[in-house]
PDB file of N, CA and C in Angstrom:
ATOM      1  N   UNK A   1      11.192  24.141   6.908  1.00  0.00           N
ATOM      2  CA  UNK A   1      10.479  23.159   6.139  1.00  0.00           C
ATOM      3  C   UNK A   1      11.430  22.179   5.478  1.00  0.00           C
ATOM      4  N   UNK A   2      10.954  21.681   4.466  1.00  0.00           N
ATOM      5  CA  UNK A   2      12.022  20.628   3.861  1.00  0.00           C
ATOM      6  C   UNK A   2      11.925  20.692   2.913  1.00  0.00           C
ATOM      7  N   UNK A   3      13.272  20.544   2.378  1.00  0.00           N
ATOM      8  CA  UNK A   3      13.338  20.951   0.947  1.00  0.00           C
ATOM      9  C   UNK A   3      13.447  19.823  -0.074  1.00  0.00           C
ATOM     10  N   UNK A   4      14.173  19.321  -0.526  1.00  0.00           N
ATOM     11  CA  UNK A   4      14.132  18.578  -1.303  1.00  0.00           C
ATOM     12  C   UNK A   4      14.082  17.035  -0.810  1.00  0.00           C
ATOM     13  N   UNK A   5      13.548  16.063  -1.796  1.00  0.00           N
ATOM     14  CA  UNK A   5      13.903  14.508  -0.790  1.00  0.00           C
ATOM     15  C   UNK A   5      13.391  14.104  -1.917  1.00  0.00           C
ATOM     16  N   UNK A   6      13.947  12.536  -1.304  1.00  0.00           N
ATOM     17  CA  UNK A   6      13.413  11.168  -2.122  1.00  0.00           C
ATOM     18  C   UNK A   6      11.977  10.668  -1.182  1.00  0.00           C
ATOM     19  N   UNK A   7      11.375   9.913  -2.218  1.00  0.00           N
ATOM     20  CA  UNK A   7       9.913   9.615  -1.443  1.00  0.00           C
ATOM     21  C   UNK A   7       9.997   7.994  -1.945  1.00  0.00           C
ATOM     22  N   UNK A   8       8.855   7.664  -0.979  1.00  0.00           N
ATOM     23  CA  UNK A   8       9.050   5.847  -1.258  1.00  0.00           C
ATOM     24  C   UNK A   8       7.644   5.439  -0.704  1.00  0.00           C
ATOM     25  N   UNK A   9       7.223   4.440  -1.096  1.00  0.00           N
ATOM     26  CA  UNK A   9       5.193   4.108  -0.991  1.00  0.00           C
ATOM     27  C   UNK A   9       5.630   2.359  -1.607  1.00  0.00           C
ATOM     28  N   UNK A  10       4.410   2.074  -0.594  1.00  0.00           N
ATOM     29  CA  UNK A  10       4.352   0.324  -0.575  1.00  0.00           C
ATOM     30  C   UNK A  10       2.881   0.404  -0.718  1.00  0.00           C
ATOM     31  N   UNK A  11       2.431   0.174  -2.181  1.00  0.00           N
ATOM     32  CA  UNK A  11       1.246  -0.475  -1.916  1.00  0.00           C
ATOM     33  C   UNK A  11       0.318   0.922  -1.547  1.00  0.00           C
ATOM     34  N   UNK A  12      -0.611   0.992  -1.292  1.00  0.00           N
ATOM     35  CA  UNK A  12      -1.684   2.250  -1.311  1.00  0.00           C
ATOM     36  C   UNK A  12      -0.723   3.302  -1.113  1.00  0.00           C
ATOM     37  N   UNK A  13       0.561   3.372  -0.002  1.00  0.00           N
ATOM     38  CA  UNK A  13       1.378   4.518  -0.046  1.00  0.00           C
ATOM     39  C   UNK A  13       2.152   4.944  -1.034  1.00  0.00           C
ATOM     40  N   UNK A  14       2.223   3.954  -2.641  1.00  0.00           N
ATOM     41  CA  UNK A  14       2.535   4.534  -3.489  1.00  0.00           C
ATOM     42  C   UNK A  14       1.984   5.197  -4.358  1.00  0.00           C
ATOM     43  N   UNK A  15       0.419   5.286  -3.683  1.00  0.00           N
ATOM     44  CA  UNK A  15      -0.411   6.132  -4.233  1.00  0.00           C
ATOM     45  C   UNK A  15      -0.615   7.592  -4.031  1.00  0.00           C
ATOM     46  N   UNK A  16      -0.012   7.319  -2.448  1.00  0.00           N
ATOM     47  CA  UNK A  16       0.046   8.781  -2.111  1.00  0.00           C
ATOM     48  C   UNK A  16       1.767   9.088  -2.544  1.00  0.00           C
ATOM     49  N   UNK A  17       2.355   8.290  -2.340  1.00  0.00           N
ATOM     50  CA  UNK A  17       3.922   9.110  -3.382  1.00  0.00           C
ATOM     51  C   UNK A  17       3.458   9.406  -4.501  1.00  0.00           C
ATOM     52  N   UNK A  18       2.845   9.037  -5.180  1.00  0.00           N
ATOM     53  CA  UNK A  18       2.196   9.768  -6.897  1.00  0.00           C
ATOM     54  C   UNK A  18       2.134  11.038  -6.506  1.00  0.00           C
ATOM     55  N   UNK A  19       0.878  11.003  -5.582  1.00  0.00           N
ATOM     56  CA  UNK A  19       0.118  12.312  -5.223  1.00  0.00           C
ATOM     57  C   UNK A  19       1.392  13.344  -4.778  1.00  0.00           C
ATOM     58  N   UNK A  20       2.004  12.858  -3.876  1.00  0.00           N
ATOM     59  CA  UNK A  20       3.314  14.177  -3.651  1.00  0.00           C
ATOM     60  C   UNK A  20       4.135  14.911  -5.029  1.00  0.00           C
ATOM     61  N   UNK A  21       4.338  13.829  -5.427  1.00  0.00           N
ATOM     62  CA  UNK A  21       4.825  13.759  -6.984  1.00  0.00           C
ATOM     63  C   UNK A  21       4.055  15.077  -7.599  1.00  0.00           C
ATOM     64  N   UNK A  22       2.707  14.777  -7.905  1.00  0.00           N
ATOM     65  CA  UNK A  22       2.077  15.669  -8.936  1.00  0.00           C
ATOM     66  C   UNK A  22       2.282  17.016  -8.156  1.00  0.00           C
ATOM     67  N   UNK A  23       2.103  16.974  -6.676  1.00  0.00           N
ATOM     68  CA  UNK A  23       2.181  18.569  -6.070  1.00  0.00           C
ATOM     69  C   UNK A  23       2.821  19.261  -5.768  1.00  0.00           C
ATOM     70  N   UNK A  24       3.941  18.516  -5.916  1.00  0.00           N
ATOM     71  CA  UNK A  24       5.690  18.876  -5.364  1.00  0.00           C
ATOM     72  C   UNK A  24       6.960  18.554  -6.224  1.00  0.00           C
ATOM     73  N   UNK A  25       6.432  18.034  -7.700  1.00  0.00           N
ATOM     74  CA  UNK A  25       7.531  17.761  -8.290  1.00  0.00           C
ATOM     75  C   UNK A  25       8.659  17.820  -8.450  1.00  0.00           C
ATOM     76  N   UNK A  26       9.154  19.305  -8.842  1.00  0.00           N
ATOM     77  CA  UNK A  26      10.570  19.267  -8.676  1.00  0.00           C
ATOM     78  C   UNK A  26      11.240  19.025  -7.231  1.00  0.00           C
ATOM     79  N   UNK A  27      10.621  18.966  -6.228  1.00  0.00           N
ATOM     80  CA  UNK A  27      11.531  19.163  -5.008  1.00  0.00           C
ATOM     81  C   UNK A  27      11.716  17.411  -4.793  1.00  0.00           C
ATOM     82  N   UNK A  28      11.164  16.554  -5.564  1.00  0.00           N
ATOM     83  CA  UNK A  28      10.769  15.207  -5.523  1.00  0.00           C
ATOM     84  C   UNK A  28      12.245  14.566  -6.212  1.00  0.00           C
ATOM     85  N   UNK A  29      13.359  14.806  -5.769  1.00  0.00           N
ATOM     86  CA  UNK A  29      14.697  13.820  -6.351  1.00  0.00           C
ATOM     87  C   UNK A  29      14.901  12.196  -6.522  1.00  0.00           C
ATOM     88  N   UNK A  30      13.457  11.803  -5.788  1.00  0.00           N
ATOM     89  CA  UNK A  30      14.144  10.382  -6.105  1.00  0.00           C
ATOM     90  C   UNK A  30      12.638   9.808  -5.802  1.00  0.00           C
ATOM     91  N   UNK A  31      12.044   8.516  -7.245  1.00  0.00           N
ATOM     92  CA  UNK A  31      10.977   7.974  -6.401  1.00  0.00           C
ATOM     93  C   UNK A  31      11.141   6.377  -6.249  1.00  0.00           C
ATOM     94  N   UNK A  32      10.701   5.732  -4.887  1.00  0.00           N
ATOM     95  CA  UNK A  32      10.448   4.113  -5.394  1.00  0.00           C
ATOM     96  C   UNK A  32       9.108   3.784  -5.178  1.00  0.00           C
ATOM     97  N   UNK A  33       9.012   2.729  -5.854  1.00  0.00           N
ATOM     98  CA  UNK A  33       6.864   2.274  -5.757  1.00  0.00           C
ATOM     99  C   UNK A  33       7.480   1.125  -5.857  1.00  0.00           C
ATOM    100  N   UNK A  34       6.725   0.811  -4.592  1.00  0.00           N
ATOM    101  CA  UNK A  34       6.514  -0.984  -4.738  1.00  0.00           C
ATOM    102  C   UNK A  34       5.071  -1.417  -4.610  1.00  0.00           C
ATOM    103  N   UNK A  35       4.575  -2.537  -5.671  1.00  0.00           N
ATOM    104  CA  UNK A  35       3.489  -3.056  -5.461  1.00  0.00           C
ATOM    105  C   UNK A  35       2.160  -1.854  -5.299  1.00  0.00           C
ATOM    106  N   UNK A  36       2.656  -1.015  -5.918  1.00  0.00           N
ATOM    107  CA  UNK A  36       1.424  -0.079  -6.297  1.00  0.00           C
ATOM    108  C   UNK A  36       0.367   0.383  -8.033  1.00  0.00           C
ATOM    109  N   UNK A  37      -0.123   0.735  -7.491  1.00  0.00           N
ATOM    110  CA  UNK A  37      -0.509   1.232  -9.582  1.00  0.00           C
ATOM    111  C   UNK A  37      -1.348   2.805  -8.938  1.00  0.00           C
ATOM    112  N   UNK A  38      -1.379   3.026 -10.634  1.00  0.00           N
ATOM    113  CA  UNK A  38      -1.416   4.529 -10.146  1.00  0.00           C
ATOM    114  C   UNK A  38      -3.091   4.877 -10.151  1.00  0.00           C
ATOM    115  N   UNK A  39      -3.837   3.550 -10.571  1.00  0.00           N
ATOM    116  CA  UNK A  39      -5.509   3.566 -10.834  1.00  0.00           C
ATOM    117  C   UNK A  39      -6.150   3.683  -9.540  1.00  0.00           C
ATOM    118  N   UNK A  40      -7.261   4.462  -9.369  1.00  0.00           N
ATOM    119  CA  UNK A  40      -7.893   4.170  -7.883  1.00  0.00           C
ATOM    120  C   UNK A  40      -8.556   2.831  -7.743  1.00  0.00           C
ATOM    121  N   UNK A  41      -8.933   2.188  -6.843  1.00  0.00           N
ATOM    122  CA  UNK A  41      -9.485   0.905  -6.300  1.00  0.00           C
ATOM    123  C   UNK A  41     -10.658   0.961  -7.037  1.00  0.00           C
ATOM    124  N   UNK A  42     -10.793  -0.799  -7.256  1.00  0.00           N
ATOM    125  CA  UNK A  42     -12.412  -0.744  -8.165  1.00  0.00           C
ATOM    126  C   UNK A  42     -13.200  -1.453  -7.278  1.00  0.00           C
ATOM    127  N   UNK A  43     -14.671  -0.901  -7.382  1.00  0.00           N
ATOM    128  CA  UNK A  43     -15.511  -1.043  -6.567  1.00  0.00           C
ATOM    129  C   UNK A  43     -15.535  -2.357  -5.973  1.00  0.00           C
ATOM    130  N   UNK A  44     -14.983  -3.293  -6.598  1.00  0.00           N
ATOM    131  CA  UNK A  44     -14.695  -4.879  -6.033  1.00  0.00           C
ATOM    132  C   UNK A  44     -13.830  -4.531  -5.120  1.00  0.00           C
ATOM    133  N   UNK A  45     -12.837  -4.246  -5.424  1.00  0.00           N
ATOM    134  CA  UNK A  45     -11.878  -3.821  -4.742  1.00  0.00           C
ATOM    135  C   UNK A  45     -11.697  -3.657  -3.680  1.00  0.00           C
ATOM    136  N   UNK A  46     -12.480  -2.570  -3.329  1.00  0.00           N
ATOM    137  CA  UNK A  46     -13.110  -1.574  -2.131  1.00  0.00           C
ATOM    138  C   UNK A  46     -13.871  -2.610  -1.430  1.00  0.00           C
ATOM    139  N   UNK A  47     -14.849  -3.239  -1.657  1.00  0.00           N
ATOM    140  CA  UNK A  47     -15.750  -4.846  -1.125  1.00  0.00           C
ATOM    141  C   UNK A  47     -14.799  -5.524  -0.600  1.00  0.00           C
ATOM    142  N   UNK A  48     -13.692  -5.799  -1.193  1.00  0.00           N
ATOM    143  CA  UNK A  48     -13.117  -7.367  -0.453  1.00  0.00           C
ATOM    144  C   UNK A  48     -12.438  -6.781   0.106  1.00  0.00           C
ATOM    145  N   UNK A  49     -11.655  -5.363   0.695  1.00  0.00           N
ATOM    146  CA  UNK A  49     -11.114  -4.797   1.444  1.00  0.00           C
ATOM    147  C   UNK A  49     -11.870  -4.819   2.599  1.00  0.00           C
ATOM    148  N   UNK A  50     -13.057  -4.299   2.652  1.00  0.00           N
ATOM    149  CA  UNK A  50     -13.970  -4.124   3.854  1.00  0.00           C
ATOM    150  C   UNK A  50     -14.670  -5.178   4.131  1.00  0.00           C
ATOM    151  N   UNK A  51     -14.874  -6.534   3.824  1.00  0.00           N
ATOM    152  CA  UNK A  51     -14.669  -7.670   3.901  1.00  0.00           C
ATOM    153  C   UNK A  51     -13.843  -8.153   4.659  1.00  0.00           C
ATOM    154  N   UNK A  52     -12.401  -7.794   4.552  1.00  0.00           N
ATOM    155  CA  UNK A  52     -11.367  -8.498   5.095  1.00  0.00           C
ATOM    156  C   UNK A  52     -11.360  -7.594   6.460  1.00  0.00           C
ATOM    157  N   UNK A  53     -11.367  -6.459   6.151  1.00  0.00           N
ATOM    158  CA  UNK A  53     -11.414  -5.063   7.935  1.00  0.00           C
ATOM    159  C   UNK A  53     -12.358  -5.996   8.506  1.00  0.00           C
ATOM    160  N   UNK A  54     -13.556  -6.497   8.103  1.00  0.00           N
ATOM    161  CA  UNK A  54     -14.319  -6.896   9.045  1.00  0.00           C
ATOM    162  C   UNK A  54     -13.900  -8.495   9.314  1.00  0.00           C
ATOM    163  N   UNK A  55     -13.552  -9.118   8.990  1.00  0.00           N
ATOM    164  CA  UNK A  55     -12.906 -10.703   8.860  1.00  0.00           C
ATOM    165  C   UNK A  55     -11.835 -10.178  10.216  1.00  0.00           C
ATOM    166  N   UNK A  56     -11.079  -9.446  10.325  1.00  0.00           N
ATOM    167  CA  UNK A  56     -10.079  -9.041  10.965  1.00  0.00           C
ATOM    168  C   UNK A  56     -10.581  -8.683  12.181  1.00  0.00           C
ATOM    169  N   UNK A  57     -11.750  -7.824  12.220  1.00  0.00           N
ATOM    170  CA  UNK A  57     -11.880  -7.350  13.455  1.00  0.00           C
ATOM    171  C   UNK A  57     -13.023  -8.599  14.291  1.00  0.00           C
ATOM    172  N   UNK A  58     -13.577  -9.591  13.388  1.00  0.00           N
ATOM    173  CA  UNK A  58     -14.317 -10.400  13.917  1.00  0.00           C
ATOM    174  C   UNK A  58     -12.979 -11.884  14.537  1.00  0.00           C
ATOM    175  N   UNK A  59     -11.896 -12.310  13.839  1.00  0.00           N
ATOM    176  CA  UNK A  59     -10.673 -12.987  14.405  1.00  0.00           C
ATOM    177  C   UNK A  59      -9.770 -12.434  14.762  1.00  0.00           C
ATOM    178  N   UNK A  60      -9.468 -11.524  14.306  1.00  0.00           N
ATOM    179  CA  UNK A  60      -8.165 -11.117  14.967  1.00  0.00           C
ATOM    180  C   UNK A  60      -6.810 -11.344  13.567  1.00  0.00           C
ATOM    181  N   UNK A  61      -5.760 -10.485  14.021  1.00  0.00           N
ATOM    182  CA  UNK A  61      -5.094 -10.776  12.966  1.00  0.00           C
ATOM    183  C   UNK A  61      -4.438 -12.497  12.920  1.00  0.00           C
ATOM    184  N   UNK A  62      -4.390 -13.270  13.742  1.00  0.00           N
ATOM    185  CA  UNK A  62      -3.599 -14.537  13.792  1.00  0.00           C
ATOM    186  C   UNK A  62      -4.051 -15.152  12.738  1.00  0.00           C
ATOM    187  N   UNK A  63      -5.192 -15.835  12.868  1.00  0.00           N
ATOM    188  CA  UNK A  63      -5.560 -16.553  11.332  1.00  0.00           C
ATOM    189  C   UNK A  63      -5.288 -15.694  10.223  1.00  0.00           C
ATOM    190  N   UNK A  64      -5.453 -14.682   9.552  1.00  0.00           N
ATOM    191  CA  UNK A  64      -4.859 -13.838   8.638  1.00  0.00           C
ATOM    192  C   UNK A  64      -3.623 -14.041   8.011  1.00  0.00           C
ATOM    193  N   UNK A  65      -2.968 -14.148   8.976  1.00  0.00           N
ATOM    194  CA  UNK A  65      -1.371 -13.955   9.189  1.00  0.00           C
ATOM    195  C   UNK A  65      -0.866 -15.594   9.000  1.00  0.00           C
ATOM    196  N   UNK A  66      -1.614 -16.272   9.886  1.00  0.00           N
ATOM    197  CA  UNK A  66      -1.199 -17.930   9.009  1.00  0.00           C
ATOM    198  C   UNK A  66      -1.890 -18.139   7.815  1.00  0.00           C
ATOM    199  N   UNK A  67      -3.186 -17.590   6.872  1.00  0.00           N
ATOM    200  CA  UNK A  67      -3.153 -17.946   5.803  1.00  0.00           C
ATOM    201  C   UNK A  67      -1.947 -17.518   4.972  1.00  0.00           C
ATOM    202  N   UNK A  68      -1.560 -16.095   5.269  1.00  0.00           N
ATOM    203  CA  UNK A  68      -0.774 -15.538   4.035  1.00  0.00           C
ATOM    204  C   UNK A  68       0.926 -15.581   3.982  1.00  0.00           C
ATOM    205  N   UNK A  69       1.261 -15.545   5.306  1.00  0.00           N
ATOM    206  CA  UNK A  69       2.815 -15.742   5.586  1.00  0.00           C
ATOM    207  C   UNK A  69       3.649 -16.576   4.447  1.00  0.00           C
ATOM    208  N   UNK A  70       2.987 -18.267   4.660  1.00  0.00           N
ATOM    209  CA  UNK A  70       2.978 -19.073   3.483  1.00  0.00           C
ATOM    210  C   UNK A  70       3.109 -18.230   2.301  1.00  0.00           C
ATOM    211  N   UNK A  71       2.602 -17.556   1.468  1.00  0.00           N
ATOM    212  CA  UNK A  71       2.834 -16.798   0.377  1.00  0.00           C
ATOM    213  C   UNK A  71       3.264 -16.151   0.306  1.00  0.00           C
ATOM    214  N   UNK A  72       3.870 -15.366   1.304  1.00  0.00           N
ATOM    215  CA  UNK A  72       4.971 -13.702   1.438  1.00  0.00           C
ATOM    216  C   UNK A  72       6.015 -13.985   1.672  1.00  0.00           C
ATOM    217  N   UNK A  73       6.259 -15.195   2.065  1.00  0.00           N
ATOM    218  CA  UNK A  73       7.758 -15.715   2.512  1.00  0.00           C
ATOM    219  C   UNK A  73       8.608 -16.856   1.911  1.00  0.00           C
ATOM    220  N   UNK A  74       9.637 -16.982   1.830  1.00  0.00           N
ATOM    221  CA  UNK A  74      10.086 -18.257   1.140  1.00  0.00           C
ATOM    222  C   UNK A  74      10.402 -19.463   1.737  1.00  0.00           C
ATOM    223  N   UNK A  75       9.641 -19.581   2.901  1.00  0.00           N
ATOM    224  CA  UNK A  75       9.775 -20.199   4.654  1.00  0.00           C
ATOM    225  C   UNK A  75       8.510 -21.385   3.663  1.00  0.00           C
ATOM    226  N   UNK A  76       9.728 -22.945   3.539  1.00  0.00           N
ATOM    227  CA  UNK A  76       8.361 -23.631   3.311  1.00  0.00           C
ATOM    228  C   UNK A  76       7.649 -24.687   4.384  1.00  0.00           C
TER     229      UNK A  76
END
């Protein structure tokens, strides 16, 4: 098995690094969270998520990906 480690979560996966956290603590030596919080999703939340799954599966990721690039990148 494995014994000790560092853990790392982006965003919903630093939700589940919490979760390892609370169940495995000490064996947990090192944590990073990016762009996470430790609150569950609020019911809005959850809406404009499944909103967007369906936006996605009705275009495709390309338009997606040219609205937001612009904002994730420093590419002007």
């Amino acid at each position: 098995g494995v014994g000790d480690f560092v853990l790392g979560g982006l965003s919903m996966g630093g939700q589940i690094a919490m979760e390892c956290v609370r169940r495995f603590g000490p064996r947990v030596k090192g944590l990073l969270l990016v762009g996470t919080t430790p609150e569950a999703e609020s019911p809005e939340g959850v809406r404009a998520r499944a909103e967007l799954a369906a936006r996605l599966e009705r275009e495709g990721m390309a338009p997606y990906a040219e609205e937001v690039l612009p904002r994730m990148t420093a590419t002007p």
